[in-house]
Structures are given as C-alpha cells and as structure tokens.
Protein backbone atom coordinates (compact mmCIF):
# COMPACT_ATOMS: atom_id res chain seq x y z
CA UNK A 1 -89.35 -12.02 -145.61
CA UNK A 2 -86.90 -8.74 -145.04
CA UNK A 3 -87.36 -7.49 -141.70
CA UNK A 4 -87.50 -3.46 -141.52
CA UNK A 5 -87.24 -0.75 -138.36
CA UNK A 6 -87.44 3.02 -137.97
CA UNK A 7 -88.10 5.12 -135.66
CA UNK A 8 -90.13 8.05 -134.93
CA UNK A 9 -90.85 10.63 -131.77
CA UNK A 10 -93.78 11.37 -130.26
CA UNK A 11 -95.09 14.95 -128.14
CA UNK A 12 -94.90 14.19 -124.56
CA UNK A 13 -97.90 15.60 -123.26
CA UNK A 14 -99.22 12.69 -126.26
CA UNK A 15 -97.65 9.10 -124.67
CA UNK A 16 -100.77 8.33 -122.79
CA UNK A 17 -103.51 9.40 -125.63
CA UNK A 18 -100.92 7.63 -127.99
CA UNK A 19 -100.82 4.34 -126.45
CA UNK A 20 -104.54 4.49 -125.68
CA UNK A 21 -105.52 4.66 -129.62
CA UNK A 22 -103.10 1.43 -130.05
CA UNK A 23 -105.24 -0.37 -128.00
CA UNK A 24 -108.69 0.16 -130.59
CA UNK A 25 -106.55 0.71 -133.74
CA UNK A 26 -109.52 0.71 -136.35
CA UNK A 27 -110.32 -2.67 -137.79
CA UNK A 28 -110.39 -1.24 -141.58
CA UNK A 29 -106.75 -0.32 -141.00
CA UNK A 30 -105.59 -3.40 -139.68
CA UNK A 31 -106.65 -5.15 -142.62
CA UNK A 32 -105.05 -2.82 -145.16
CA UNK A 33 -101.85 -3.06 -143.60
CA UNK A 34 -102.66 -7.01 -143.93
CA UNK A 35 -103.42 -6.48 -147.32
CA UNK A 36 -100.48 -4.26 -148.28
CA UNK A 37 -98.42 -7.40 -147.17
CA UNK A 38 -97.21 -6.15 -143.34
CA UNK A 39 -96.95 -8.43 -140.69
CA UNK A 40 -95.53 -9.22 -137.12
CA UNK A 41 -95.83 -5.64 -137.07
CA UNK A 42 -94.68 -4.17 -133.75
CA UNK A 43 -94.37 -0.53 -131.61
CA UNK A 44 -92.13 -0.30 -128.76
CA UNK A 45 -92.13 3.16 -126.65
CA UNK A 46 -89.18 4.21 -124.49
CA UNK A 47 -90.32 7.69 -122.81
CA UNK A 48 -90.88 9.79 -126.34
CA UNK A 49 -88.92 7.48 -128.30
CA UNK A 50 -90.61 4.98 -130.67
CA UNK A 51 -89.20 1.77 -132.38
CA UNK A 52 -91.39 -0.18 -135.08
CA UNK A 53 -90.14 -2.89 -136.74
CA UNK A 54 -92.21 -4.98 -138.92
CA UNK A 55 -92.11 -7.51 -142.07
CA UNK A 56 -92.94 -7.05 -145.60
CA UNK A 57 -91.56 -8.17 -149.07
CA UNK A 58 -91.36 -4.24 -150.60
CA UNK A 59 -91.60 -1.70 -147.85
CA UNK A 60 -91.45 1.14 -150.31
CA UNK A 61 -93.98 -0.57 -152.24
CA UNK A 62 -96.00 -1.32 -149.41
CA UNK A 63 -96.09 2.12 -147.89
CA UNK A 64 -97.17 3.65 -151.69
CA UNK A 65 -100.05 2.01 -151.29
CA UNK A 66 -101.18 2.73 -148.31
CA UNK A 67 -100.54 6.51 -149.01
CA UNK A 68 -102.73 6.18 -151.78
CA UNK A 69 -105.41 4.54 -149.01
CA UNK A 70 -108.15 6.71 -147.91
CA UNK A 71 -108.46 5.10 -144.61
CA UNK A 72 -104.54 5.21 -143.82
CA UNK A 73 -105.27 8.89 -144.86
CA UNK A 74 -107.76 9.49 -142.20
CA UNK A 75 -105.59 7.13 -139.51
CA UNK A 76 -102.46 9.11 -140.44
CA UNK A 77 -104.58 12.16 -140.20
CA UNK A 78 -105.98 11.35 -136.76
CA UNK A 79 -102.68 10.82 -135.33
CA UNK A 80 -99.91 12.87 -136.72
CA UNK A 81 -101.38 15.51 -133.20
CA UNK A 82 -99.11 13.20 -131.46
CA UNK A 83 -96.09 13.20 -133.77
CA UNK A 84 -92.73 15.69 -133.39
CA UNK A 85 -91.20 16.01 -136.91
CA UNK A 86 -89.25 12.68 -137.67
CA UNK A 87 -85.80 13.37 -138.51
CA UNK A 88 -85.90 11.52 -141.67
CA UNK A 89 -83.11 12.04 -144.19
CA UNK A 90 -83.79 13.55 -147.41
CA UNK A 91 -85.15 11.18 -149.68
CA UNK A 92 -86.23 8.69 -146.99
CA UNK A 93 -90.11 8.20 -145.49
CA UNK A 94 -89.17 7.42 -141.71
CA UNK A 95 -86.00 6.99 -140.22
CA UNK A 96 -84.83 3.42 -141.00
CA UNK A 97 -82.76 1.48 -139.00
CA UNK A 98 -80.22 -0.94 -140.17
CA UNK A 99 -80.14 -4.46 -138.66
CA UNK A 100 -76.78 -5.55 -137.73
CA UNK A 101 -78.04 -8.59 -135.91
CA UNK A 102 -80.77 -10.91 -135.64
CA UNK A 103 -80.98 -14.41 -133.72
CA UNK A 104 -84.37 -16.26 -134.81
C-alpha cells in the first residue's frame, strides 16, 4: 500500500492545545478515516513543524471523501484555530513529501 507524507505548520501559542485534542481525537472520525481506507496513520511535531505520514491506496481519492464528510467538516472546522496557512503548491491539498527512502 503507497506510503504518503506532508507537512503542515501549526500557531505557536497552539502546540500544547494541539497535542492535547490528539490525545481524545473523536471516535466518529477515527472510523471515517478507517473507512476512507487510511491507516498506520501518524503525526510527528518538531517545535511548529508537523510531519504526517500515513497509508492509503488513493490519497486523492481518500481525502475527496472525507471533504465531502460532515464530521471531518466539523473536525477540520474545530482545528484549523491552530493551523498557519500551509504552503501548499498550486494545485496540491497539503504539502507532500516525496520518499526517497524507506527500509521496512
């Protein structure tokens, strides 16, 4: 299963309020991004800095339908307070990452 990364920025009066919401990340959303087809799923924080990498047959499919979700609505509604603007490139949703390596 393809293996994808961006990353993304968040405010930094928001690390600590940020974190604390991954640690009760609502149940109804965990199961659509189960549904959607995402797993080993994962967010790793550096200061402001954010890396997420997770795996999914058709991340552009994938992410469609959870913008057409109403509770990925409300979860992307409840957190984008944290968020700076991502630096994504025209055309893209987040700013992907390339892998140039990977030892399994």
């Amino acid at each position: 299963m393809p293996r994808y990364a961006f990353r993304l920025r968040i405010k930094p009066d928001a690390i600590e309020q940020y974190e604390l919401e991954h640690t009760r990340v609502w149940p109804e959303m965990l199961a659509k991004l189960k549904e959607v087809g995402i797993s080993d799923y994962s967010i790793f924080r550096r200061d402001q800095d954010l890396f997420l990498s997770l795996r999914v047959d058709d991340f552009d499919r994938a992410w469609d339908e959870l913008d057409r979700d109403p509770v990925n609505q409300r979860w992307q509604q409840f957190m984008s307070r944290f968020f700076e603007p991502p630096g994504a490139r025209p055309g893209e949703r987040f700013p992907m990452m390339k892998e140039i390596f990977h030892l399994e």
